[in-house]
Protein backbone atom coordinates (compact mmCIF):
# COMPACT_ATOMS: atom_id res chain seq x y z
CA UNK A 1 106.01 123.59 91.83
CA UNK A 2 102.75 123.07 89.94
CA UNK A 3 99.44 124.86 90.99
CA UNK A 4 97.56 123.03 93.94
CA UNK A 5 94.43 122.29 94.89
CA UNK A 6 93.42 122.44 98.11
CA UNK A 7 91.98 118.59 99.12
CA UNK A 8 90.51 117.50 102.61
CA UNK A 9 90.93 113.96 103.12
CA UNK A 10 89.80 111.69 106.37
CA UNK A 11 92.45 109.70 108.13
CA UNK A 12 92.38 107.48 111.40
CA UNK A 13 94.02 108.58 114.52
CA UNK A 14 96.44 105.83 113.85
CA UNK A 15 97.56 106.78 110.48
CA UNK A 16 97.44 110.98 111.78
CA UNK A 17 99.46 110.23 114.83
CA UNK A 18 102.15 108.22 112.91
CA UNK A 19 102.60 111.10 109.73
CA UNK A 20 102.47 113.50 112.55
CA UNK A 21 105.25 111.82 114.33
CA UNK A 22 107.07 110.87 111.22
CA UNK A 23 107.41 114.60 110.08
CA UNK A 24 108.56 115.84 113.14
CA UNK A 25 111.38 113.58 112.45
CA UNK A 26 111.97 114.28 108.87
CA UNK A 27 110.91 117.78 109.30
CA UNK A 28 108.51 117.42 106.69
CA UNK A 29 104.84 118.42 106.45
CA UNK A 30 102.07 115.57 106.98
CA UNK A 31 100.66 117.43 103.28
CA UNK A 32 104.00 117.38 101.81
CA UNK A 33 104.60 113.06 103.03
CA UNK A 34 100.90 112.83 102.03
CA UNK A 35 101.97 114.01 98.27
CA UNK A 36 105.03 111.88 98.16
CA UNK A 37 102.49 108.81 99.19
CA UNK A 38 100.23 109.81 96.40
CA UNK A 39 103.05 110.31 93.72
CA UNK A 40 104.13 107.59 94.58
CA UNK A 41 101.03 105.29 94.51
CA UNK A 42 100.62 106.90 90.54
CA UNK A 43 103.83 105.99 89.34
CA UNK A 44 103.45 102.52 90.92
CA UNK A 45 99.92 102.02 89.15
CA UNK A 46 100.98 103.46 85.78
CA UNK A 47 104.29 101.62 85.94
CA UNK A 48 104.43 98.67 83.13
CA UNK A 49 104.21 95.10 84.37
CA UNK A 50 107.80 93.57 83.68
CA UNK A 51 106.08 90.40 82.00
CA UNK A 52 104.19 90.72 79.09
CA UNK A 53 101.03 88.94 79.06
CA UNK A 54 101.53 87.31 75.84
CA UNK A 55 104.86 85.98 77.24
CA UNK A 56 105.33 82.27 76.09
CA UNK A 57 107.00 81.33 79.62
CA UNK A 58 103.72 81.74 80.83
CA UNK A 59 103.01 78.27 78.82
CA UNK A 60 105.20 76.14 81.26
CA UNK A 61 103.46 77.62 84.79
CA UNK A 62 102.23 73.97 85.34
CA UNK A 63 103.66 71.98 82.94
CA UNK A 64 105.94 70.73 84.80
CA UNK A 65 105.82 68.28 87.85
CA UNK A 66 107.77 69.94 90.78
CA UNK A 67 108.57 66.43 92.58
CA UNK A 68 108.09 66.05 96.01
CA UNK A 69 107.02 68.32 98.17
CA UNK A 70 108.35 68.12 101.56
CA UNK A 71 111.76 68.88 100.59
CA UNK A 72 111.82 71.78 103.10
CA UNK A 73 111.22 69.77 105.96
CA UNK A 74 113.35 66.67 104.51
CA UNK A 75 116.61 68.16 102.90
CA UNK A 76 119.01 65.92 104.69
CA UNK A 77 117.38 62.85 103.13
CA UNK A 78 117.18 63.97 99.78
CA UNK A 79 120.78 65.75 100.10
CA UNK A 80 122.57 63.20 101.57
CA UNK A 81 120.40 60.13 100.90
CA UNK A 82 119.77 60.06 104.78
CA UNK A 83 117.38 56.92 105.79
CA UNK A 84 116.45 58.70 108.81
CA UNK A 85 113.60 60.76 107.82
């Protein structure tokens, strides 16, 4: 394990009571779940996006007229050419 450095954060009584009850379940420490959180909020913020922004896909957004839009609440008209909207 790497060195540490000791930290004091502020949490709300919410968030305390639910790591506390959350590592007596896992049998975990609230510091070690809080270092897991914070690993994992890194890798998430370092991670590449999976669309470049020079993507030429990101032409058509728009382009393109979608055609009605009540299809959701419709489907049996437009599936089965239903006149009873």
């Amino acid at each position: 394990m790497s060195e540490m450095i000791r930290t004091q954060i502020y949490l709300s009584l919410e968030q305390h009571d639910e790591l506390k009850r959350r590592g007596e379940g896992s049998k975990k420490t609230m510091a070690s779940m809080i270092r897991e959180a914070v690993d994992h909020y890194l890798a998430e913020e370092q991670a590449p996006s999976p669309f470049p922004v020079d993507d030429p896909l990101f032409d058509l957004i728009g382009a393109i007229d979608s055609g009605p839009t009540d299809v959701s609440e419709n489907h049996d008209a437009y599936l089965y050419n239903d006149p009873h909207k």
